[in-house]
PDB file of N, CA and C in Angstrom:
ATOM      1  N   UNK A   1     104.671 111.697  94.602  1.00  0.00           N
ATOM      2  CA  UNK A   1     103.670 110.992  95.380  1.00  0.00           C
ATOM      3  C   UNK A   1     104.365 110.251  96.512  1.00  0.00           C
ATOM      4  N   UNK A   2     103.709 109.720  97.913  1.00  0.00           N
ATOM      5  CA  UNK A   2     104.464 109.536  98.821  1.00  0.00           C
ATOM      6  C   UNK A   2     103.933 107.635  98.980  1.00  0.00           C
ATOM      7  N   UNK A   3     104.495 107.371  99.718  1.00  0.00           N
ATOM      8  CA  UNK A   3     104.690 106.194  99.564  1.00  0.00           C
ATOM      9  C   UNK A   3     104.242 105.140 100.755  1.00  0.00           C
ATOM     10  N   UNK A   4     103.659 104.520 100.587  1.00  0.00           N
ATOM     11  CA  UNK A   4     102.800 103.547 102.173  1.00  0.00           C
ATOM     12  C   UNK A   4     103.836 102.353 102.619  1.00  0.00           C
ATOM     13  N   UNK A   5     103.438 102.473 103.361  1.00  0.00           N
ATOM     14  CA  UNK A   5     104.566 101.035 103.939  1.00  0.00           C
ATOM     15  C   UNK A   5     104.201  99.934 104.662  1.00  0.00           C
ATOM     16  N   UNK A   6     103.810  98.405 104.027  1.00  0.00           N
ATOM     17  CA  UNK A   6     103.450  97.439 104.915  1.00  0.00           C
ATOM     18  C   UNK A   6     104.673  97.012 105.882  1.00  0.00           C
ATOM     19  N   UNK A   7     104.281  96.722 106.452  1.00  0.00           N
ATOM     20  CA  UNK A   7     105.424  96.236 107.604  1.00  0.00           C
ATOM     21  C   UNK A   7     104.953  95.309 108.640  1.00  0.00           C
ATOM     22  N   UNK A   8     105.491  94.052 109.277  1.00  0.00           N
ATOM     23  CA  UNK A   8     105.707  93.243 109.720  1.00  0.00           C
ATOM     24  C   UNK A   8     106.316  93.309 110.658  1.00  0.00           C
ATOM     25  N   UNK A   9     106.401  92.916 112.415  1.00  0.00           N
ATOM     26  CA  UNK A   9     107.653  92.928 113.074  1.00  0.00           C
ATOM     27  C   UNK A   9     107.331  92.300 114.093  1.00  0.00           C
ATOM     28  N   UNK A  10     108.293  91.550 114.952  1.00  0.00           N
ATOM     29  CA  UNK A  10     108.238  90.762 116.321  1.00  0.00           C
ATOM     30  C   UNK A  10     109.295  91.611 116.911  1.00  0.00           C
ATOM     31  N   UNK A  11     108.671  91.936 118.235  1.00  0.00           N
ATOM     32  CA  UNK A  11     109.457  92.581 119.099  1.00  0.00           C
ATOM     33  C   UNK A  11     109.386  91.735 120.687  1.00  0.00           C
ATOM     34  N   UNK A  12     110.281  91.739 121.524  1.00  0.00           N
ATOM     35  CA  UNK A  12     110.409  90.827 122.598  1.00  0.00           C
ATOM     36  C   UNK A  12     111.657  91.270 123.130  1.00  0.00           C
ATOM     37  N   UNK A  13     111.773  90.393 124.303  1.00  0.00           N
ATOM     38  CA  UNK A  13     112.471  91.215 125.048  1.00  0.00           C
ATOM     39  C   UNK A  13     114.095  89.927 124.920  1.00  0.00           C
ATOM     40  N   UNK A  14     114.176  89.223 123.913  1.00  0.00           N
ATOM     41  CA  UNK A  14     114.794  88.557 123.003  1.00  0.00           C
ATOM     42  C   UNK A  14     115.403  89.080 121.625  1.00  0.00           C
ATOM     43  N   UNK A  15     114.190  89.568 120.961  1.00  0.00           N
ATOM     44  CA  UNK A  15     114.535  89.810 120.088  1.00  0.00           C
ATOM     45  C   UNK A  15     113.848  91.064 119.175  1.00  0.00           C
ATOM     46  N   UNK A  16     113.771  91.783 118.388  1.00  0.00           N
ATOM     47  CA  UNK A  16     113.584  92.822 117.760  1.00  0.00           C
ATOM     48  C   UNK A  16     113.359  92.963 116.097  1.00  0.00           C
ATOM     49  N   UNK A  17     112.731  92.299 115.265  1.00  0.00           N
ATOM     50  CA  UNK A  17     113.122  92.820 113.926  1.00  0.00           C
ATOM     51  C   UNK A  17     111.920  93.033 113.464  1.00  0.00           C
ATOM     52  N   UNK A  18     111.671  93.913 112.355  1.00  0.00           N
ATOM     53  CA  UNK A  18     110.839  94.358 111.361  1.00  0.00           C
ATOM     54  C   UNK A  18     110.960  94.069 109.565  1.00  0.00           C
ATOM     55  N   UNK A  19     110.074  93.652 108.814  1.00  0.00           N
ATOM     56  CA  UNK A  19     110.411  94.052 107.707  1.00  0.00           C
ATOM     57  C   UNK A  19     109.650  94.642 107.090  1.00  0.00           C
ATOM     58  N   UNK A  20     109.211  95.196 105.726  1.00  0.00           N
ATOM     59  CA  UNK A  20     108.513  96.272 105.293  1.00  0.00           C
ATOM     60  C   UNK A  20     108.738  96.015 103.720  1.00  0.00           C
ATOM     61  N   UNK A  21     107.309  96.569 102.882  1.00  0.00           N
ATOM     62  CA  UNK A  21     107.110  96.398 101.930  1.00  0.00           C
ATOM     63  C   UNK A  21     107.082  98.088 101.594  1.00  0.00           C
ATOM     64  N   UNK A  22     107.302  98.759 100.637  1.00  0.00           N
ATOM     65  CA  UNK A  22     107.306 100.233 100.753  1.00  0.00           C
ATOM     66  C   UNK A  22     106.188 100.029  99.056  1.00  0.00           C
ATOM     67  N   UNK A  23     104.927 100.622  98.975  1.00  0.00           N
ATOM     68  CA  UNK A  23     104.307 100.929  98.045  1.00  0.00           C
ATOM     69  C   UNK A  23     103.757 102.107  97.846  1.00  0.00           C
ATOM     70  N   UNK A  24     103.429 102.470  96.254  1.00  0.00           N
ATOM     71  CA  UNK A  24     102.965 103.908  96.337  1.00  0.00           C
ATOM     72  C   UNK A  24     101.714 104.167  97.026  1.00  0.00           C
ATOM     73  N   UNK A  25     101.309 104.953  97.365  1.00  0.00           N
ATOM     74  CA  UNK A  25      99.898 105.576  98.169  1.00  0.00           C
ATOM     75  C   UNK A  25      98.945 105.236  97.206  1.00  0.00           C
ATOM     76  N   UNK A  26      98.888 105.417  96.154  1.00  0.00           N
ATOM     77  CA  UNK A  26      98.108 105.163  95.340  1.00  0.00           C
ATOM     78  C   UNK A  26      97.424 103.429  95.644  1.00  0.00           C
ATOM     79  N   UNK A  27      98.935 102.433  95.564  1.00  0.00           N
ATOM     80  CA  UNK A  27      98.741 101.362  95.315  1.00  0.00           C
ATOM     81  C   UNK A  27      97.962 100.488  96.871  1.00  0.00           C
ATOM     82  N   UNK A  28      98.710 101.415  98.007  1.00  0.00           N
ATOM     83  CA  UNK A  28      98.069 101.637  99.270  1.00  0.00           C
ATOM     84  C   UNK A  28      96.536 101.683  98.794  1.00  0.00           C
ATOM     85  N   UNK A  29      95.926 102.604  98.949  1.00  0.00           N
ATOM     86  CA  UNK A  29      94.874 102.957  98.776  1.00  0.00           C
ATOM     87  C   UNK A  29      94.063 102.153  97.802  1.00  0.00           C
ATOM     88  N   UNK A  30      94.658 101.172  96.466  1.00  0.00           N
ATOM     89  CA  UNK A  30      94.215  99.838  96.104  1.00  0.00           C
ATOM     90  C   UNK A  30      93.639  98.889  97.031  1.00  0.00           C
ATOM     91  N   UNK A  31      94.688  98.623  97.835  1.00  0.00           N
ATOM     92  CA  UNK A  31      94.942  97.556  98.649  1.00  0.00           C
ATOM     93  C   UNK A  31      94.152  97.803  99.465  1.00  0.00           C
ATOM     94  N   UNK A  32      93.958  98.848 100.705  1.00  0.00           N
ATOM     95  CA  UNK A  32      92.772  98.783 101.417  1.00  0.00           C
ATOM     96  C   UNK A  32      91.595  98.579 100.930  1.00  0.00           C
ATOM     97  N   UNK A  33      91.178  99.375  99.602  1.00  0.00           N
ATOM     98  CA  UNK A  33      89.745  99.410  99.135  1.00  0.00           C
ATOM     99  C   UNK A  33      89.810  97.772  98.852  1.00  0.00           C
ATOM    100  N   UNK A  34      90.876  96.839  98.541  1.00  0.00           N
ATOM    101  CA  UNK A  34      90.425  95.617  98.062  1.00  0.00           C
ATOM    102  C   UNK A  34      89.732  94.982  99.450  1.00  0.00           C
ATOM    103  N   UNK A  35      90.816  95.176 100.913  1.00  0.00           N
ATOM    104  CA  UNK A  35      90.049  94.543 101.953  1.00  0.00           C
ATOM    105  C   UNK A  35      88.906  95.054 102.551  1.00  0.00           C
ATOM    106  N   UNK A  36      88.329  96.121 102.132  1.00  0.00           N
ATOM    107  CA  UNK A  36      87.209  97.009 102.586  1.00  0.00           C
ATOM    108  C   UNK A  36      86.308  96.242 101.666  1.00  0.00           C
ATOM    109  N   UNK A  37      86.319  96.180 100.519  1.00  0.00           N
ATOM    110  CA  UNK A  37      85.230  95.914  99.510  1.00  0.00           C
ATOM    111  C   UNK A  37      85.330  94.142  98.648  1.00  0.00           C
ATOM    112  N   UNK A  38      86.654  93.772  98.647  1.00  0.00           N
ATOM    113  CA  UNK A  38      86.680  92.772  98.218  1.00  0.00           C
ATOM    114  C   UNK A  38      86.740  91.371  99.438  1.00  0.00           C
ATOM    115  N   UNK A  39      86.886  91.569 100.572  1.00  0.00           N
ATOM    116  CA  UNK A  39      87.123  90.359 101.808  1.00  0.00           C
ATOM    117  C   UNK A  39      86.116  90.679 102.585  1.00  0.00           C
ATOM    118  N   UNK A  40      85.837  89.528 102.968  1.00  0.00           N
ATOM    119  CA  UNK A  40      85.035  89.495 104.554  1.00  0.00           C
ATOM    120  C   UNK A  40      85.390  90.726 105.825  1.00  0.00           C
ATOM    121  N   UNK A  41      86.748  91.123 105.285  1.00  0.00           N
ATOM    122  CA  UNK A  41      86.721  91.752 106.593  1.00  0.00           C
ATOM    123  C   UNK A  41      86.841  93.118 106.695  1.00  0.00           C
ATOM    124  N   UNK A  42      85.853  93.770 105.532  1.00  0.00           N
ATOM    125  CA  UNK A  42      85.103  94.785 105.036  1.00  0.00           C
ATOM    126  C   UNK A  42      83.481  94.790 105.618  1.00  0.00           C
ATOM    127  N   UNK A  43      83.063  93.673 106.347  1.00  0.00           N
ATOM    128  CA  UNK A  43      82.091  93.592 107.418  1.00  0.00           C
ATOM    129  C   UNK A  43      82.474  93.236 108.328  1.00  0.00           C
ATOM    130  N   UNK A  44      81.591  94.234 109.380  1.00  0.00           N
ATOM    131  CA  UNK A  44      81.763  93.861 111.196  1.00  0.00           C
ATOM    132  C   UNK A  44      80.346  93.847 111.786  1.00  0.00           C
ATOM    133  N   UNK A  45      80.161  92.775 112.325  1.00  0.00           N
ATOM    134  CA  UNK A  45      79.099  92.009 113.023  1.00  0.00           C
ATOM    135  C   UNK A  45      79.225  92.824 114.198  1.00  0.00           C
ATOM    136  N   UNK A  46      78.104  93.782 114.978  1.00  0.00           N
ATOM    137  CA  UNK A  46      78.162  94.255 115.902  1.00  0.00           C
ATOM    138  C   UNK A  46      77.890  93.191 117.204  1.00  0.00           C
ATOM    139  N   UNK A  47      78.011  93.638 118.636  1.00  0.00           N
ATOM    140  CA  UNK A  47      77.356  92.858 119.341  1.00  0.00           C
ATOM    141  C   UNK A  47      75.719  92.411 119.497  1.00  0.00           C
ATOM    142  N   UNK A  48      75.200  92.736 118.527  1.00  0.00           N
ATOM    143  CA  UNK A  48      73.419  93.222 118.588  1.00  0.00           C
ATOM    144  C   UNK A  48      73.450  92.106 117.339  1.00  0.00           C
ATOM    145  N   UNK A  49      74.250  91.584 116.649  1.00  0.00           N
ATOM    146  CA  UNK A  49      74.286  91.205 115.309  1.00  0.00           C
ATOM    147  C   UNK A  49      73.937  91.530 114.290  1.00  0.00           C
ATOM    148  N   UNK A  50      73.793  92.555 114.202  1.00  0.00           N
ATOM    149  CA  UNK A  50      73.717  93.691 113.004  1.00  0.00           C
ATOM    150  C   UNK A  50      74.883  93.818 112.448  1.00  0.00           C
ATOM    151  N   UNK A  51      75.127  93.818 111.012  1.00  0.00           N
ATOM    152  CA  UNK A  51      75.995  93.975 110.368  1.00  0.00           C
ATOM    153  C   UNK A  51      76.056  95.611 109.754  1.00  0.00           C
ATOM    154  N   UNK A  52      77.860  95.892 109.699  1.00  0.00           N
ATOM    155  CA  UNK A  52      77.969  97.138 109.118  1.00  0.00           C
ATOM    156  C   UNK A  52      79.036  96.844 108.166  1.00  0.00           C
ATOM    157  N   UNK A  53      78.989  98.091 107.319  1.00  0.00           N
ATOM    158  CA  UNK A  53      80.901  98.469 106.618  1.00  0.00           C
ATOM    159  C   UNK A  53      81.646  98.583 107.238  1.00  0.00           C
ATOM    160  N   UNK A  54      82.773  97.935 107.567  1.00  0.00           N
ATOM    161  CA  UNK A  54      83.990  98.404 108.612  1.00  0.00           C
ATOM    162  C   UNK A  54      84.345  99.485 108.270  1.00  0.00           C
ATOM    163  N   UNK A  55      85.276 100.398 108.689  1.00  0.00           N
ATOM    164  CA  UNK A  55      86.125 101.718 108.510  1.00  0.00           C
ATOM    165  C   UNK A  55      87.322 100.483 107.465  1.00  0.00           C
ATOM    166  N   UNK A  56      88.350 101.431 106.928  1.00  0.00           N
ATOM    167  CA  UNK A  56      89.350 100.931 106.679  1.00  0.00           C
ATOM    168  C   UNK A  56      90.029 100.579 107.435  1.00  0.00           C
ATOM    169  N   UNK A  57      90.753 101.080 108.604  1.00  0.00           N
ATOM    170  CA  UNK A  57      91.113 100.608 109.904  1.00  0.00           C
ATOM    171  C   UNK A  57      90.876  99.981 110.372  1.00  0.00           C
ATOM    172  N   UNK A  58      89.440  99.384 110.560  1.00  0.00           N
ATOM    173  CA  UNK A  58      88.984  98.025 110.868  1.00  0.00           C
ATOM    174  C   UNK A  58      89.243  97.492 109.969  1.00  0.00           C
ATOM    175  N   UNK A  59      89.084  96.738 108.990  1.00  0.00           N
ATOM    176  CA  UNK A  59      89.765  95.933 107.950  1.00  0.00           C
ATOM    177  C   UNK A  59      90.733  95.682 107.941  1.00  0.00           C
ATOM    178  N   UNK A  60      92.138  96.799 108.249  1.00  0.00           N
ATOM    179  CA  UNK A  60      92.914  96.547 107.871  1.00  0.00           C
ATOM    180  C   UNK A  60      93.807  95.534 109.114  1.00  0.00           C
ATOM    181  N   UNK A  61      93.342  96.046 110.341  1.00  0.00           N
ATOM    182  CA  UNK A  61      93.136  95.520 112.041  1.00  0.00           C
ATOM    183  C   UNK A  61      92.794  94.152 112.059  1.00  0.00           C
ATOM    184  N   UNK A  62      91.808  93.788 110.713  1.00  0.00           N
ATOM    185  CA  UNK A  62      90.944  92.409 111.081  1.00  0.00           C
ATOM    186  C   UNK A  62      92.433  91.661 110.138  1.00  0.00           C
ATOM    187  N   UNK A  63      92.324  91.872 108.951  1.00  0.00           N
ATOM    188  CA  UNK A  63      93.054  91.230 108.113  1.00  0.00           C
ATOM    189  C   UNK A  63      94.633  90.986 109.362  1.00  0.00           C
ATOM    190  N   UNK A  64      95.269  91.771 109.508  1.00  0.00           N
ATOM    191  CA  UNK A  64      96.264  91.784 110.264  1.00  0.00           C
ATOM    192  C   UNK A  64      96.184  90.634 111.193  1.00  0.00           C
ATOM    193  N   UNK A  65      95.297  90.627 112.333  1.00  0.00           N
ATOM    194  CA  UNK A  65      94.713  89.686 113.153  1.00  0.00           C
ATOM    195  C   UNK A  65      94.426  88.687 112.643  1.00  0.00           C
ATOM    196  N   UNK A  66      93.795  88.424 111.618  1.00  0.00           N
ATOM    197  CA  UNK A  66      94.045  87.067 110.702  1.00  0.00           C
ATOM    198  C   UNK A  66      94.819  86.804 110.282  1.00  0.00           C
ATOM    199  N   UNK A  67      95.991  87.617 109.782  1.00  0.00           N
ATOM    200  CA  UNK A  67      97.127  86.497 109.360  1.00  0.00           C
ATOM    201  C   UNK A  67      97.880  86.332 111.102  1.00  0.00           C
ATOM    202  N   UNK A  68      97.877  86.772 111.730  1.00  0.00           N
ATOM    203  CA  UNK A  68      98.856  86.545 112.838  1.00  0.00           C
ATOM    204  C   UNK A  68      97.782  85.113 113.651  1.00  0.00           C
ATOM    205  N   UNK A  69      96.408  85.215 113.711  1.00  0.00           N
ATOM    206  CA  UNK A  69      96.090  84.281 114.184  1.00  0.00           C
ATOM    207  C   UNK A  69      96.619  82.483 113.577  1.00  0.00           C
ATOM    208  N   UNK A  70      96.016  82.525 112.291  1.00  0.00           N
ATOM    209  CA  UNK A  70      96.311  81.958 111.229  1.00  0.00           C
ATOM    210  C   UNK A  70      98.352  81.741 111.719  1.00  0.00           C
ATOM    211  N   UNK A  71      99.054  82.432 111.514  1.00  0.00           N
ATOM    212  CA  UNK A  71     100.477  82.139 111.772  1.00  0.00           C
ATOM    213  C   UNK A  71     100.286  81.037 113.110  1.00  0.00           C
ATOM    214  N   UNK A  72      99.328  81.974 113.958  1.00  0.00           N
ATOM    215  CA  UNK A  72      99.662  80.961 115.642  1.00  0.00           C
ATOM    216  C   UNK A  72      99.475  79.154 115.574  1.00  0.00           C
ATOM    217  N   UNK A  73      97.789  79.410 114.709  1.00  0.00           N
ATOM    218  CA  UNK A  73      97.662  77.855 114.773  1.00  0.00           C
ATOM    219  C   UNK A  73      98.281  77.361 113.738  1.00  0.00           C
ATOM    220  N   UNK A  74      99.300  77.849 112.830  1.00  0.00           N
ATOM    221  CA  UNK A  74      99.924  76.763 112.382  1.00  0.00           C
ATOM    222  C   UNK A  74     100.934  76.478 112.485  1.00  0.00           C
ATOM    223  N   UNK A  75     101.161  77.055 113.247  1.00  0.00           N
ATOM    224  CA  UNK A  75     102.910  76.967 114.673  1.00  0.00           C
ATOM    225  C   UNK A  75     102.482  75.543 115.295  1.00  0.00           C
ATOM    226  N   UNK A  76     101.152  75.842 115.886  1.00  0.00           N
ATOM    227  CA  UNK A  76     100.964  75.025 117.366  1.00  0.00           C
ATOM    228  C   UNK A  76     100.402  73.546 116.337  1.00  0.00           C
ATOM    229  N   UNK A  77      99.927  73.704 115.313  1.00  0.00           N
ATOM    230  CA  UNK A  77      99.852  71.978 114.315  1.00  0.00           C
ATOM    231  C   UNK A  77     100.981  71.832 113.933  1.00  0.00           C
ATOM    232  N   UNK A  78     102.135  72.212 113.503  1.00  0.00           N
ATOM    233  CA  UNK A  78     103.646  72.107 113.276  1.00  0.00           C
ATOM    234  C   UNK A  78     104.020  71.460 114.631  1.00  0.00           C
ATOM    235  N   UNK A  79     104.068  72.122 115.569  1.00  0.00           N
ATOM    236  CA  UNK A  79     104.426  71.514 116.868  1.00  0.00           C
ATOM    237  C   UNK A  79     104.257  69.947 117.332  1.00  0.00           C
ATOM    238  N   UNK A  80     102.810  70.133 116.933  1.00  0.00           N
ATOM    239  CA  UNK A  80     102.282  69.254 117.363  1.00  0.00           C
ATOM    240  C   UNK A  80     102.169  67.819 116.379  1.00  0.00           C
ATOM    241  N   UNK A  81     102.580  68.350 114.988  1.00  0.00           N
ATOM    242  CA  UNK A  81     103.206  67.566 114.349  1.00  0.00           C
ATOM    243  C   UNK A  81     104.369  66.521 114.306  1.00  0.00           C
ATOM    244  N   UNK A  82     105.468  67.401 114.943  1.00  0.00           N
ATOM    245  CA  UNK A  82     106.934  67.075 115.827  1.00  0.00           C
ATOM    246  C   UNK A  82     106.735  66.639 116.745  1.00  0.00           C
ATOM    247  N   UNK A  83     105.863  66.406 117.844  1.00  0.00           N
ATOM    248  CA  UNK A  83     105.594  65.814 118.646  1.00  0.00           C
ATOM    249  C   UNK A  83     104.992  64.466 118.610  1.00  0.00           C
ATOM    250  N   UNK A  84     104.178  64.355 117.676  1.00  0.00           N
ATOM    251  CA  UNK A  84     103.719  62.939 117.379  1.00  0.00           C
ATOM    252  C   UNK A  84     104.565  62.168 116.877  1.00  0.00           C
ATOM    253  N   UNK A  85     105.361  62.711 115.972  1.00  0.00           N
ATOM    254  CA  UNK A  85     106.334  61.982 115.045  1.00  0.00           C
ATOM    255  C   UNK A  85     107.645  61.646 115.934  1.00  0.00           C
ATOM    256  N   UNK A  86     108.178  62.695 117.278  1.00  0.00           N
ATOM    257  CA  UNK A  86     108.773  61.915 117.928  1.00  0.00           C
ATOM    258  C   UNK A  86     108.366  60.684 118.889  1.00  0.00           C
ATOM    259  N   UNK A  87     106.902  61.065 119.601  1.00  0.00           N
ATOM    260  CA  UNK A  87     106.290  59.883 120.224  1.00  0.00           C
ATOM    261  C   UNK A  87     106.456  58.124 119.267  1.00  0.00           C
ATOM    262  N   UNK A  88     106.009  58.653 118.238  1.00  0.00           N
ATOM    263  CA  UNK A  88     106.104  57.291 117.499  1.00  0.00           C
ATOM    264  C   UNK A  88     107.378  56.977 117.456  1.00  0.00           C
ATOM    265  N   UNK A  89     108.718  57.726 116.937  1.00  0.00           N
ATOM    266  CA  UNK A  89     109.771  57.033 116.614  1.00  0.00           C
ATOM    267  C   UNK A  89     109.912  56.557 118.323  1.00  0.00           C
ATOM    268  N   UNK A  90     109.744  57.030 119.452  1.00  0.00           N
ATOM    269  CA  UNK A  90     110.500  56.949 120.571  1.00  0.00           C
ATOM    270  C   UNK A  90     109.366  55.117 121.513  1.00  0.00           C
ATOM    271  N   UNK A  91     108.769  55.036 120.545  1.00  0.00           N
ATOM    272  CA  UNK A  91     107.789  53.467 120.606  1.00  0.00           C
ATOM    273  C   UNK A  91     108.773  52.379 119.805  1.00  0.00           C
ATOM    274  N   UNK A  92     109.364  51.480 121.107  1.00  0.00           N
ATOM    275  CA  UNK A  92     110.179  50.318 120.480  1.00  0.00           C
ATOM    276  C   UNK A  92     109.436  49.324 120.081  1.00  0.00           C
ATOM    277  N   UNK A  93     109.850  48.984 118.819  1.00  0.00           N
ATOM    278  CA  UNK A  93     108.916  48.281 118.306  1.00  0.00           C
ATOM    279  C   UNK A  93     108.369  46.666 119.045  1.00  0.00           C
ATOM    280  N   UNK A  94     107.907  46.170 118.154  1.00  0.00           N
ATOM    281  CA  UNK A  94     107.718  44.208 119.120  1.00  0.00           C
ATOM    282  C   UNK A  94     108.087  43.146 118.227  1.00  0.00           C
ATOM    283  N   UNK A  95     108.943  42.313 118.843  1.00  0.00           N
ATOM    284  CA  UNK A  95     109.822  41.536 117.468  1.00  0.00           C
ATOM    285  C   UNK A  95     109.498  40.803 118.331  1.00  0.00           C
ATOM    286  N   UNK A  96     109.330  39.135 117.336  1.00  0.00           N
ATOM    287  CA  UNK A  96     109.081  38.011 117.982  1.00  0.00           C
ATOM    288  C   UNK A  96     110.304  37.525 118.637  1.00  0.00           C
ATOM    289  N   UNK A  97     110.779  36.712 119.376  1.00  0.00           N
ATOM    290  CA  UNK A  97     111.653  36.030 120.309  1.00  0.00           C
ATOM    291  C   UNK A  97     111.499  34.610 120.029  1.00  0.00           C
TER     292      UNK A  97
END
């Protein structure tokens, strides 16, 4: 039996890497039917707002897009985390005289 491969990768003109999960087809074919049938993103809201079954490809497109979105904003609250926390330390305090 042949074998599916999740995979991950940032490519740039910096830097380059991939990593990859290698599972059986079988277990593949788990895994989509779970995001087809078990997640939200086994429905797609047309522009008319009619709802359908996604394809697997869509699902698997949406899920993808959600974790990478999901990664972005919690880069940019991390950030912005470090940023507050230096603003405050960089506030001298007020001591009486």
């Amino acid at each position: 039996m042949a074998n599916a491969t999740l995979t991950f990768g940032v490519t740039g003109p910096t830097m380059d890497f991939t990593t990859s999960v290698n599972v059986s087809e079988e277990n593949g074919h788990r895994i989509l039917a779970y995001l087809v049938n078990g997640t939200s993103y086994g429905k797609v809201t047309e522009a008319d707002g009619t709802e359908r079954d996604a394809t697997t490809e869509e699902a698997a497109q949406a899920f993808a897009l959600g974790i990478l979105q999901g990664l972005l904003n919690q880069t940019v609250r991390h950030e912005q985390d470090l940023a507050a926390k230096a603003a405050a330390e960089a506030v001298a305090p007020i001591a009486p005289v």
